[in-house]
N, C-alpha and C. Protein backbone atom coordinates (compact mmCIF):
# COMPACT_ATOMS: atom_id res chain seq x y z
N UNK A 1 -1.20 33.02 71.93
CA UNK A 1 -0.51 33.96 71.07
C UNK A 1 0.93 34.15 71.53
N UNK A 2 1.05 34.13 72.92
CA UNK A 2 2.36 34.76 73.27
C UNK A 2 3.11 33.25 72.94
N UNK A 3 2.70 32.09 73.26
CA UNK A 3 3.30 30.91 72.93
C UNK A 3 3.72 31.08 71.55
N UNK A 4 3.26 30.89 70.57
CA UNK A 4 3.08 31.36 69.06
C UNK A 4 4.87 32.11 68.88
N UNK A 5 4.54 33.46 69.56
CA UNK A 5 5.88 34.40 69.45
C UNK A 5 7.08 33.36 70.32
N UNK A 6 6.66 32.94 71.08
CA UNK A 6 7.92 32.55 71.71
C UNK A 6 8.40 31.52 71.19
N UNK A 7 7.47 30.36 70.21
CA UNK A 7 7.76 29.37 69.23
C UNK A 7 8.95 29.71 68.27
N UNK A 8 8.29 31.04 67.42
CA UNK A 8 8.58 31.85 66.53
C UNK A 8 10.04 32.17 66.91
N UNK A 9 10.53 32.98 67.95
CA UNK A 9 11.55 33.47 68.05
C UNK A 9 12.70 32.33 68.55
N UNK A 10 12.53 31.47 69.32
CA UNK A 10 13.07 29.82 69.52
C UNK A 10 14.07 29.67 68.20
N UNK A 11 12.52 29.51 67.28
CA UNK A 11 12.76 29.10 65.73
C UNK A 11 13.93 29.70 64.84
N UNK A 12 13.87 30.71 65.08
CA UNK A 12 14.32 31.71 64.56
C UNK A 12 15.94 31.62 64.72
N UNK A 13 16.14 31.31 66.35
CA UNK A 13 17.29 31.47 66.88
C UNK A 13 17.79 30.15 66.79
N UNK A 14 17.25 29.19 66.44
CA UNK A 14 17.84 27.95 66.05
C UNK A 14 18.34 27.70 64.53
N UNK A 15 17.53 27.95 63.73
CA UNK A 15 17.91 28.40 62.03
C UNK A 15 18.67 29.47 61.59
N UNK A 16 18.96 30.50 62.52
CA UNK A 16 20.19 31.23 62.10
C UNK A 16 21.22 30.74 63.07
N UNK A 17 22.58 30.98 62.31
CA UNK A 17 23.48 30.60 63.52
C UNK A 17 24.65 32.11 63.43
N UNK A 18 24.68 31.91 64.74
CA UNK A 18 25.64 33.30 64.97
C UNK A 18 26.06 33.27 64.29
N UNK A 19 27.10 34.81 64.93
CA UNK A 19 28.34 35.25 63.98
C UNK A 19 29.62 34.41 64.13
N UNK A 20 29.90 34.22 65.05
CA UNK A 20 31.34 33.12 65.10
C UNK A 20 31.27 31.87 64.51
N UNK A 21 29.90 30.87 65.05
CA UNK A 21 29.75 29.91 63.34
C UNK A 21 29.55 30.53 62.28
N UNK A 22 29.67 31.42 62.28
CA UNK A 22 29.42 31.94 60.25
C UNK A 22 30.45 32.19 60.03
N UNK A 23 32.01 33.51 60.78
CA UNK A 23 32.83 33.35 60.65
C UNK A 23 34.24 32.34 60.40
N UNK A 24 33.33 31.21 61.40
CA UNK A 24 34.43 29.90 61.49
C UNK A 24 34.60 28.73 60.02
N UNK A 25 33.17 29.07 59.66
CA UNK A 25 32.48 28.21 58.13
C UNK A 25 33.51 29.42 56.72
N UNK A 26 32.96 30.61 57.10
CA UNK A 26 33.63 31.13 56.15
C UNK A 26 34.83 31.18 56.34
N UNK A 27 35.90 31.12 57.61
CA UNK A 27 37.78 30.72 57.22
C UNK A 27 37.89 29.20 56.78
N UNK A 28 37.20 28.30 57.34
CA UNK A 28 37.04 27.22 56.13
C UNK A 28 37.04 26.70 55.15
N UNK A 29 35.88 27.92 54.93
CA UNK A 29 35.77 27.54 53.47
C UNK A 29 37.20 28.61 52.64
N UNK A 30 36.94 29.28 52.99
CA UNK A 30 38.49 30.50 52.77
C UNK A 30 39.89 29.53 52.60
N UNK A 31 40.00 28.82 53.51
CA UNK A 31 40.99 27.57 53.71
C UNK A 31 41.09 26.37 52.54
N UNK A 32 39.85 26.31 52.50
CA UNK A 32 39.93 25.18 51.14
C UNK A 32 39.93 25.58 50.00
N UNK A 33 39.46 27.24 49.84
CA UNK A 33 40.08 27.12 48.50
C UNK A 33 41.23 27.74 48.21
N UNK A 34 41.96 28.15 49.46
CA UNK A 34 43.52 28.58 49.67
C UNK A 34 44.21 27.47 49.15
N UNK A 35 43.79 26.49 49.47
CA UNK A 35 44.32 24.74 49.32
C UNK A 35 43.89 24.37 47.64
N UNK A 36 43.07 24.73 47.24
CA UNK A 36 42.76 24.44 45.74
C UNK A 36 43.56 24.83 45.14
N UNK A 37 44.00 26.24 44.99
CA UNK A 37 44.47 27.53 43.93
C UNK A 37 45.98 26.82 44.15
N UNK A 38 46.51 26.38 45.26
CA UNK A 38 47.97 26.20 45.42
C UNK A 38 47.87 24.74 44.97
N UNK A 39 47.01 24.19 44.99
CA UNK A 39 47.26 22.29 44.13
C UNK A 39 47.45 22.70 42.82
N UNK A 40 46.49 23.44 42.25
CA UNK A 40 46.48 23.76 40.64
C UNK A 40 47.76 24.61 40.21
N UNK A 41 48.45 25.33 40.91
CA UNK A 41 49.80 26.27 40.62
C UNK A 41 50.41 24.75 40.62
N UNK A 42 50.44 24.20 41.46
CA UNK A 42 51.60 23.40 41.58
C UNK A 42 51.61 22.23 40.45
N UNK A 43 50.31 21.97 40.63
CA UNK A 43 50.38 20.90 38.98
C UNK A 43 50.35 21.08 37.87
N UNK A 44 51.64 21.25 37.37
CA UNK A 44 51.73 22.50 36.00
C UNK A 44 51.35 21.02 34.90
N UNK A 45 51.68 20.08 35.26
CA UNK A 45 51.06 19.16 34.48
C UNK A 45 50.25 18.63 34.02
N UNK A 46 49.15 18.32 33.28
CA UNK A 46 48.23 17.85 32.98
C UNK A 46 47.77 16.80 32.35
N UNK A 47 47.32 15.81 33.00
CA UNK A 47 47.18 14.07 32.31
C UNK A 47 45.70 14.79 31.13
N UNK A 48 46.08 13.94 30.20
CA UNK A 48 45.24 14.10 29.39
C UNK A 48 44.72 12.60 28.96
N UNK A 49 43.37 12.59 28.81
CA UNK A 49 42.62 11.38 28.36
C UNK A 49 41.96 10.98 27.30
N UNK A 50 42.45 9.86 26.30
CA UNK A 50 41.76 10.42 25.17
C UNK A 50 41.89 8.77 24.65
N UNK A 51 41.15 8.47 23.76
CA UNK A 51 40.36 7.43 23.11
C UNK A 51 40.94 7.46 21.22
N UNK A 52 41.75 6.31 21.30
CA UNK A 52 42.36 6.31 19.69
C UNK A 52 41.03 5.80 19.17
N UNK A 53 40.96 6.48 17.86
CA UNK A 53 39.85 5.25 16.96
C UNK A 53 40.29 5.50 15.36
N UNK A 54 39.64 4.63 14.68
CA UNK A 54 40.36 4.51 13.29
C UNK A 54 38.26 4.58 12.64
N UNK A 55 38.40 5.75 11.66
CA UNK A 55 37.24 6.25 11.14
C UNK A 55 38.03 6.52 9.42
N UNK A 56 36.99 5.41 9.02
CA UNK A 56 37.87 5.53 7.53
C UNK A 56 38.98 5.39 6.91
N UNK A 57 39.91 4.55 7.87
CA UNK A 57 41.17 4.60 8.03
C UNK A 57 42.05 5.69 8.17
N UNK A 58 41.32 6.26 8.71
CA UNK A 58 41.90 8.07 9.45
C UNK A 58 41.95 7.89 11.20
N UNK A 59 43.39 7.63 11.43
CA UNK A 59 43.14 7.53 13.07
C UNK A 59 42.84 9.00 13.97
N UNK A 60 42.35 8.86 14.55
CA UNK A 60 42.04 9.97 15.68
C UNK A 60 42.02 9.58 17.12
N UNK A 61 41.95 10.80 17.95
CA UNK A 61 42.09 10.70 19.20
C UNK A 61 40.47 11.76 19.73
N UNK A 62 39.90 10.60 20.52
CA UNK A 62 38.77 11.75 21.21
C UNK A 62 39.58 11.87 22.45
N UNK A 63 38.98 12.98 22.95
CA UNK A 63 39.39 13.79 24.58
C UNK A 63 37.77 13.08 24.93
N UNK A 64 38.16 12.26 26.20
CA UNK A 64 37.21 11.65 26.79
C UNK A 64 36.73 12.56 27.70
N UNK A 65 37.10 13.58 27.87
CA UNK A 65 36.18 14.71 28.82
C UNK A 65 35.33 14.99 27.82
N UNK A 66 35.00 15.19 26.41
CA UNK A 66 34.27 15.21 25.86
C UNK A 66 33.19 14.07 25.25
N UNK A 67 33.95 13.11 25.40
CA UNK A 67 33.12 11.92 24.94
C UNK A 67 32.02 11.69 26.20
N UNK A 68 31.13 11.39 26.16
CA UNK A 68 29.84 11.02 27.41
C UNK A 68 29.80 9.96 27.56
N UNK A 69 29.52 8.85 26.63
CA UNK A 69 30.17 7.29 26.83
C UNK A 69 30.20 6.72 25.40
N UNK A 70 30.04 5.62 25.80
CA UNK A 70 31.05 4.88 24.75
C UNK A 70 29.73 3.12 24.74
N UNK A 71 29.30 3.41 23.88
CA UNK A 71 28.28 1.89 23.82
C UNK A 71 27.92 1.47 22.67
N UNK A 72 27.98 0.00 22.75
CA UNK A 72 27.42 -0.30 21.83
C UNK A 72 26.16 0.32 20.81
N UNK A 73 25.60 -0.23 19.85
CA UNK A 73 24.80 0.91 19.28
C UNK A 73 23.29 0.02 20.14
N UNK A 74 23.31 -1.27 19.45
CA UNK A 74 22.17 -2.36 19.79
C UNK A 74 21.42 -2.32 19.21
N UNK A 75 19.59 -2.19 18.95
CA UNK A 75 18.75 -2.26 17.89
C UNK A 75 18.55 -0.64 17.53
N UNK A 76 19.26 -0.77 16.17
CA UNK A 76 18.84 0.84 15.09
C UNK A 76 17.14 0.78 14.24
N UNK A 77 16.60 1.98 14.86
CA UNK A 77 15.60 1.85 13.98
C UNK A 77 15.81 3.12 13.08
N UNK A 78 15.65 2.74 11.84
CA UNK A 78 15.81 3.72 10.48
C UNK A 78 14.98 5.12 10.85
N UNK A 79 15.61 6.23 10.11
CA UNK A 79 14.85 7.40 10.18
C UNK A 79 14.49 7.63 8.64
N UNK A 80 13.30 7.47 8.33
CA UNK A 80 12.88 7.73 6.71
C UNK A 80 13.40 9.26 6.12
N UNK A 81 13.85 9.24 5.17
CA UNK A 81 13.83 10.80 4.18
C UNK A 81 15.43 11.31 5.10
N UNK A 82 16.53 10.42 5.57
CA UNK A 82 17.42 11.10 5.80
C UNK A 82 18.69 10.80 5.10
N UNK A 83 19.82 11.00 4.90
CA UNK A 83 20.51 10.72 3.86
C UNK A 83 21.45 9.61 4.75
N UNK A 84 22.34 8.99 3.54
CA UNK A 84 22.36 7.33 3.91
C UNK A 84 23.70 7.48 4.62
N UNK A 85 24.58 8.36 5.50
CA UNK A 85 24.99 7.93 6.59
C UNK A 85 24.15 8.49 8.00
N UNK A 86 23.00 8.82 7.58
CA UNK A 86 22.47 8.63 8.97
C UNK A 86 22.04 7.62 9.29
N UNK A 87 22.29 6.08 10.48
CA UNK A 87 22.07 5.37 10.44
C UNK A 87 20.38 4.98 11.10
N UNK A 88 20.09 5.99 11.59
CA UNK A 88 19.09 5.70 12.55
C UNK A 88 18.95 6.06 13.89
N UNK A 89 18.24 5.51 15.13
CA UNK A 89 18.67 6.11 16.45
C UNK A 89 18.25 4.88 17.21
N UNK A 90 19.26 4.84 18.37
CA UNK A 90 19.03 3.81 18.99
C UNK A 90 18.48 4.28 20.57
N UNK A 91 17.78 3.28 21.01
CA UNK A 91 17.46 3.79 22.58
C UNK A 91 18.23 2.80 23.36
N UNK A 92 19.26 3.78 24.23
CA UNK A 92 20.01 3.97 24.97
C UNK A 92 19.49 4.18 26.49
N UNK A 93 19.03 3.23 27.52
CA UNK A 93 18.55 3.42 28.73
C UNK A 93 17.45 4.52 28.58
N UNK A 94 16.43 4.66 27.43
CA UNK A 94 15.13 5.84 27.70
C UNK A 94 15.67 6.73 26.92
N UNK A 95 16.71 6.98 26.00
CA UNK A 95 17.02 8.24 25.67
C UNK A 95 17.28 7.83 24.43
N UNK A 96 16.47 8.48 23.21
CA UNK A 96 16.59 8.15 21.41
C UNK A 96 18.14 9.01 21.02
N UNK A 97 18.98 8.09 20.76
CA UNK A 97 20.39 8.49 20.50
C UNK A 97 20.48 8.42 19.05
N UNK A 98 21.12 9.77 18.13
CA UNK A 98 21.63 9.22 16.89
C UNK A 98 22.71 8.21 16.38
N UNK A 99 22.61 7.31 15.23
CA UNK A 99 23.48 6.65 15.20
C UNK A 99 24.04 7.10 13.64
N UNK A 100 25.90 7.55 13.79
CA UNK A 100 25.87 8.40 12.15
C UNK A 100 26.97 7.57 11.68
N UNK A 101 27.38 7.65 10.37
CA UNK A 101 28.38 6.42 10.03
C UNK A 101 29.22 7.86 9.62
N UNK A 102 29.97 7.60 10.40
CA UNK A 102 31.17 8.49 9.97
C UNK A 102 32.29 8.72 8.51
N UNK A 103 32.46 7.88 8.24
CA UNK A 103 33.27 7.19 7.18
C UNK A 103 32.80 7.68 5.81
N UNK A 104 31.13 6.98 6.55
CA UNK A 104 30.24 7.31 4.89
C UNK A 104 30.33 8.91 4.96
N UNK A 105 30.09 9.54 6.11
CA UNK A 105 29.51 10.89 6.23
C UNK A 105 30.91 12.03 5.14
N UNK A 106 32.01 11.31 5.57
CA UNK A 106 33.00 12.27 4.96
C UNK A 106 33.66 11.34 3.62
N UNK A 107 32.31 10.67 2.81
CA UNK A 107 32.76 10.29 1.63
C UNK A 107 33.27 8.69 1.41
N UNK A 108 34.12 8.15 2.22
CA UNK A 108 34.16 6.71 2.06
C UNK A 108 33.10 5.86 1.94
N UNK A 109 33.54 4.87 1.69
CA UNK A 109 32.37 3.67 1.87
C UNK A 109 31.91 3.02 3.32
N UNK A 110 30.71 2.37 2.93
CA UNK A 110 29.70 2.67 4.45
C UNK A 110 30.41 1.45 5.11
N UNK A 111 30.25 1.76 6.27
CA UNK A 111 30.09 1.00 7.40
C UNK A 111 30.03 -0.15 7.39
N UNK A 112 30.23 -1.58 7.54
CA UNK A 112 29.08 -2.43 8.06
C UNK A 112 28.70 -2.32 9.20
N UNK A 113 27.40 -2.71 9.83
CA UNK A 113 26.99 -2.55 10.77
C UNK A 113 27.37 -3.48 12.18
N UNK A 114 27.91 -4.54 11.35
CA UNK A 114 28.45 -5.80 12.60
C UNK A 114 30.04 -4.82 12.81
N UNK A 115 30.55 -4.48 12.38
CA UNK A 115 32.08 -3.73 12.16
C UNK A 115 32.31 -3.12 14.04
């Protein structure tokens, strides 16, 4: 039993760590984000990233922080009873992705699919 407690308290004193490593971790960490806040003041600039595409002969720009990726479509299988720019959904590494024809969706004529 007394082994037990003396295990116990060992334990104890090995999984917490003092106050001066806790202090030293927290000016650290205090330090790095002293160092963050003054990178971001200082870079009043901002690169921006973005993806031209031509949809209907309407060019646009996506913001690729929003885009997730960018792939081919590959084999579409049809979704019955949906209207005809929904193209279907493709599987994408395990994951059923929609595929929508844009063009058609806001009125132009459809897609081809080799396009």
């Amino acid at each position: 039993m007394t082994q037990a407690l003396s295990d116990a308290a060992t334990l104890s004193e090995v999984a917490k760590p003092d106050n001066s490593v806790r202090r030293t971790r927290l000016r650290e960490f205090q330090a790095q984000l002293v160092d963050r806040m003054q990178a971001a003041q200082r870079g009043g600039f901002t690169q921006l990233s973005q993806l031209g595409v031509l949809i209907g002969g309407v060019h646009y720009l996506l913001d690729l922080r929003e885009a997730g990726e960018i792939v081919s479509v590959g084999t579409l299988t049809e979704v019955p009873l949906t209207r005809d720019w929904y193209k279907g959904v493709s599987n994408i590494r395990g994951n059923l992705t929609s595929v929508v024809d844009l063009p058609r969706f806001q009125g132009s004529e459809p897609t081809p699919l080799d396009a």
